[in-house]
N, C-alpha and C. Protein backbone atom coordinates (compact mmCIF):
# COMPACT_ATOMS: atom_id res chain seq x y z
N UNK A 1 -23.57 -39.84 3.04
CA UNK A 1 -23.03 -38.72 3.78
C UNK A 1 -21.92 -39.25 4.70
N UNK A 2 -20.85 -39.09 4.59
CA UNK A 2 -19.84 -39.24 5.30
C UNK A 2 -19.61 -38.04 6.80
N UNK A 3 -19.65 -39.48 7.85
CA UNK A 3 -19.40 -38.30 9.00
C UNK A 3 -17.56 -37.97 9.51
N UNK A 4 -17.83 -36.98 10.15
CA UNK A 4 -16.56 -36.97 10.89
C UNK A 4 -16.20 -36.98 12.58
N UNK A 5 -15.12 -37.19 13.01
CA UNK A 5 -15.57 -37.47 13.90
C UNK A 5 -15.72 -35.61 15.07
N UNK A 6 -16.19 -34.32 14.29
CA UNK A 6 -16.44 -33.68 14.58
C UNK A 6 -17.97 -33.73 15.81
N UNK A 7 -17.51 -33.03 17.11
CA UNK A 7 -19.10 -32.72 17.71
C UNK A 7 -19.19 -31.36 17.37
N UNK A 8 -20.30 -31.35 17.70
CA UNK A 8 -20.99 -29.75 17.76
C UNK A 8 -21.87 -29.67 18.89
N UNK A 9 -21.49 -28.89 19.88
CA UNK A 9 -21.63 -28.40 20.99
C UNK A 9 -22.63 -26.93 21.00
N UNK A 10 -23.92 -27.40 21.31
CA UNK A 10 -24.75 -26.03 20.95
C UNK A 10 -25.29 -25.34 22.23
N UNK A 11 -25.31 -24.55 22.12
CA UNK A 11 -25.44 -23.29 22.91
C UNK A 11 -26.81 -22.95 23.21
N UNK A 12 -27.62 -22.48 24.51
CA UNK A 12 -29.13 -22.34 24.30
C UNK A 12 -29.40 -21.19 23.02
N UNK A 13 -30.33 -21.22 22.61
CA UNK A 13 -30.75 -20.41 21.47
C UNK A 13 -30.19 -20.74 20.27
N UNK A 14 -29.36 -21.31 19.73
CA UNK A 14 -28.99 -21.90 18.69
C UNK A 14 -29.71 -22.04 17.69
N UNK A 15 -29.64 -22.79 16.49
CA UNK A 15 -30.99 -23.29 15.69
C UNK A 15 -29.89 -24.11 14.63
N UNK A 16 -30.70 -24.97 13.54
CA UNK A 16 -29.97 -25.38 12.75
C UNK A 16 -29.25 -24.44 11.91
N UNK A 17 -29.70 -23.42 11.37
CA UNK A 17 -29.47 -22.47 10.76
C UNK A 17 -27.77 -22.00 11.14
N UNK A 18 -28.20 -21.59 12.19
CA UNK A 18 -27.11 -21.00 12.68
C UNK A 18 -25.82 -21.68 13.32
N UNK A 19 -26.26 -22.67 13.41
CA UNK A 19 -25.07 -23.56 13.73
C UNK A 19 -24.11 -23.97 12.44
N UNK A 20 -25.09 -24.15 11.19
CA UNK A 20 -24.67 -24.22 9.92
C UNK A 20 -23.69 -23.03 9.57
N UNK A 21 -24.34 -21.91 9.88
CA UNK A 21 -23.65 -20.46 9.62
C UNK A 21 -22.08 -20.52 10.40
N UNK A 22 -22.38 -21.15 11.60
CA UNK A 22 -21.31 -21.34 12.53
C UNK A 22 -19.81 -22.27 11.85
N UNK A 23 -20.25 -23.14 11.56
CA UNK A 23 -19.46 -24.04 11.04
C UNK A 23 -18.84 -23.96 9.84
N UNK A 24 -20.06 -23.91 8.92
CA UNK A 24 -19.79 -23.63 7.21
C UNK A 24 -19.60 -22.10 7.03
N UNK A 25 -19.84 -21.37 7.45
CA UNK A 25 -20.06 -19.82 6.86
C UNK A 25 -21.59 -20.11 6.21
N UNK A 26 -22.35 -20.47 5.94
CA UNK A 26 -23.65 -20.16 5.43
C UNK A 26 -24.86 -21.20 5.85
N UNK A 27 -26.01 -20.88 6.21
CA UNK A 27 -27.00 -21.96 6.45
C UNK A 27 -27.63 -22.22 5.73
N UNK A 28 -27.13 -22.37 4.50
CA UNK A 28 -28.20 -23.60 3.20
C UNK A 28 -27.49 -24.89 3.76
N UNK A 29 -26.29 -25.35 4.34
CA UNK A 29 -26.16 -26.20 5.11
C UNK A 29 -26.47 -26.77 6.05
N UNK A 30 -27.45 -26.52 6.78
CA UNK A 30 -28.58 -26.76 7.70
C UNK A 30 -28.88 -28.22 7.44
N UNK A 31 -29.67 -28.17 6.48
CA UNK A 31 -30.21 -29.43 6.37
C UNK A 31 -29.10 -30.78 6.17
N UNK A 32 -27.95 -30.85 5.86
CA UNK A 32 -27.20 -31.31 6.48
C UNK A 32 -26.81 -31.66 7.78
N UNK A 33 -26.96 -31.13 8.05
CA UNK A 33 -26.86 -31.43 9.67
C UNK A 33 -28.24 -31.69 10.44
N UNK A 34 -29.24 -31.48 9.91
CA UNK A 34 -30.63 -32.41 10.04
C UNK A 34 -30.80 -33.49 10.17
N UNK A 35 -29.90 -33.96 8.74
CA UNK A 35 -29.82 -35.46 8.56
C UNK A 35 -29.32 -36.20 8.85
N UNK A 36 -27.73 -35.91 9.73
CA UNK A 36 -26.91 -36.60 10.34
C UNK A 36 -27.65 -36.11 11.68
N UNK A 37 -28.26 -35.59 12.56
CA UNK A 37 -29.13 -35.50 13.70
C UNK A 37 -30.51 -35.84 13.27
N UNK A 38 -30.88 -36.84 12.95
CA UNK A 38 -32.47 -36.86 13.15
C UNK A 38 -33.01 -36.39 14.37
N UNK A 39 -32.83 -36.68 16.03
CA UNK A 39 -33.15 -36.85 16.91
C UNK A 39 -33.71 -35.42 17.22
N UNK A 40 -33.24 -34.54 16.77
CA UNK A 40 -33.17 -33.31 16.85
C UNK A 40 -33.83 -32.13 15.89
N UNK A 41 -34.76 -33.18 15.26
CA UNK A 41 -35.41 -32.32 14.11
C UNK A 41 -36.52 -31.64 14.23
N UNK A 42 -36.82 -31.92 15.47
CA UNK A 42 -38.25 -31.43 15.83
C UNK A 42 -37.71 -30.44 16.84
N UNK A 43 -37.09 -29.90 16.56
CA UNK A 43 -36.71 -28.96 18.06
C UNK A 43 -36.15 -27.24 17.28
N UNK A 44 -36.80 -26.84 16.99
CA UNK A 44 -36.52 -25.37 16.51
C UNK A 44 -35.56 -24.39 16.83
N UNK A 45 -35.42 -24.46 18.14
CA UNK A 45 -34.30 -23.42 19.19
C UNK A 45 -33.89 -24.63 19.69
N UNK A 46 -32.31 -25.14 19.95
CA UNK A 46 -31.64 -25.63 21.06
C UNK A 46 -31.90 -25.05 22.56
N UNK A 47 -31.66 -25.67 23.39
CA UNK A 47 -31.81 -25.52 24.52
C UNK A 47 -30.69 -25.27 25.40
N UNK A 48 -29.51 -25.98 24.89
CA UNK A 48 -28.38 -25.73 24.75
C UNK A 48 -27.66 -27.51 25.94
N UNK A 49 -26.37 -27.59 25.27
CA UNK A 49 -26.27 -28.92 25.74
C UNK A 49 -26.00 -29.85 24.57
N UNK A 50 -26.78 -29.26 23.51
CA UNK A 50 -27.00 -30.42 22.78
C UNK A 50 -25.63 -30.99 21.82
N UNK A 51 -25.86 -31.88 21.40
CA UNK A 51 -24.50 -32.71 20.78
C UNK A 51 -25.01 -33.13 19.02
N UNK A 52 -24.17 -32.19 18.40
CA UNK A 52 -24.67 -32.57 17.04
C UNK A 52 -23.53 -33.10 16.33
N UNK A 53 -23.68 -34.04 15.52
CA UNK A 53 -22.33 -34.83 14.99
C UNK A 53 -22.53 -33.66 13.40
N UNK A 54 -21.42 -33.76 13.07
CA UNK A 54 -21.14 -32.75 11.73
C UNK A 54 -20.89 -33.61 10.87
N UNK A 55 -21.27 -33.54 9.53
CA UNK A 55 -20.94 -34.26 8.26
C UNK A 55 -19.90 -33.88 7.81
N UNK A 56 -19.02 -34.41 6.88
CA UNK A 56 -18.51 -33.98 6.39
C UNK A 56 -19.23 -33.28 5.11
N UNK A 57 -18.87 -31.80 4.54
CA UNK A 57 -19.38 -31.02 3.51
C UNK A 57 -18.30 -30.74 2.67
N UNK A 58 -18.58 -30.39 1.58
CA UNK A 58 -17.82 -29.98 0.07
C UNK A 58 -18.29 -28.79 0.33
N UNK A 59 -17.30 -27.54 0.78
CA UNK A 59 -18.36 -26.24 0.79
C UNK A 59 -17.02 -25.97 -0.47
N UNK A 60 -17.53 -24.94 -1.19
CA UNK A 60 -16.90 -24.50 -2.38
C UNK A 60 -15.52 -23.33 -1.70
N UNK A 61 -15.08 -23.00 -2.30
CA UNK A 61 -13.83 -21.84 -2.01
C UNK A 61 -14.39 -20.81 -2.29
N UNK A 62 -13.98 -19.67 -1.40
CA UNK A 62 -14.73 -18.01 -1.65
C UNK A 62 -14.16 -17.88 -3.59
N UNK A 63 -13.38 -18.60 -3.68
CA UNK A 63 -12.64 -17.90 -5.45
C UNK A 63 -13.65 -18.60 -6.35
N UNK A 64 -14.11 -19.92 -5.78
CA UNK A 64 -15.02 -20.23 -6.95
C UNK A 64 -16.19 -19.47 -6.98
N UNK A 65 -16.80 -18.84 -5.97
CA UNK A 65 -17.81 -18.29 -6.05
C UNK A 65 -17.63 -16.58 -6.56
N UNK A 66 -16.24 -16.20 -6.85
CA UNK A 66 -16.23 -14.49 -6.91
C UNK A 66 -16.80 -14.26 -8.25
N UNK A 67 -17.11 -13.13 -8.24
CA UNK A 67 -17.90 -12.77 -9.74
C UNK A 67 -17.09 -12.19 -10.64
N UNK A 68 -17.47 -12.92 -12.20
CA UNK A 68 -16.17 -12.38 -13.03
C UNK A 68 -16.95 -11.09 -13.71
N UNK A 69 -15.58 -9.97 -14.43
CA UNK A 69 -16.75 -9.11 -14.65
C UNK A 69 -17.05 -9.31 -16.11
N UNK A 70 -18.31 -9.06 -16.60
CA UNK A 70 -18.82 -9.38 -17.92
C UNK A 70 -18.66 -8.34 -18.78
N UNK A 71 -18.48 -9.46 -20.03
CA UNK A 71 -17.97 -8.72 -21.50
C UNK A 71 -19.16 -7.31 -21.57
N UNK A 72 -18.09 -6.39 -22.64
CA UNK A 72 -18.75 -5.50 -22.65
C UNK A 72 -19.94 -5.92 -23.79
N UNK A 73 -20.71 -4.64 -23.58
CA UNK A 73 -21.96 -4.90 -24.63
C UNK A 73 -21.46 -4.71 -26.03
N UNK A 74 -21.97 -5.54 -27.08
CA UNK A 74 -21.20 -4.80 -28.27
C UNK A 74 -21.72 -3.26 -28.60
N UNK A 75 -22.84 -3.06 -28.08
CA UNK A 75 -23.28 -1.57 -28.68
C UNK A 75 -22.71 -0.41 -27.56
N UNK A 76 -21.56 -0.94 -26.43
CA UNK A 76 -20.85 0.22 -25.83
C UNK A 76 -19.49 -0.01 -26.61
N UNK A 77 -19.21 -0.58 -27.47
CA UNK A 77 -17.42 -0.51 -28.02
C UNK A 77 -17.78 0.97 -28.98
């Protein structure tokens, strides 16, 4: 996992989740940032204060993810 030299500055009430959401747009990235914070894994809600170093992530582009639309059925031609 490559870091950067990004902090993350969390806010009371926070959570991994949402800090993920914060950063990336989505929190399946969470656990990423678990792993570059161990210290902090046992802590459910921030308290706020806290200092989380950010990984660097491969998040995909909104275009790779858009939906293409699918062939028709052959029994509607």
């Amino acid at each position: 996992m490559e870091m950067t030299q990004y902090v993350y500055l969390c806010a009371g009430g926070e959570t991994f989740d949402s800090v993920a959401r914060t950063i990336w747009g989505d929190e399946k990235y969470a656990s990423e940032l678990m792993c570059a914070n161990p210290e902090y894994c046992t802590q459910d809600v921030f308290l706020g204060g806290e200092r989380l170093y950010v990984p660097a992530v491969s998040v995909p582009d909104e275009d790779d993810n858009a939906e293409t639309e699918p062939e028709k059925a052959p029994w509607k031609e």
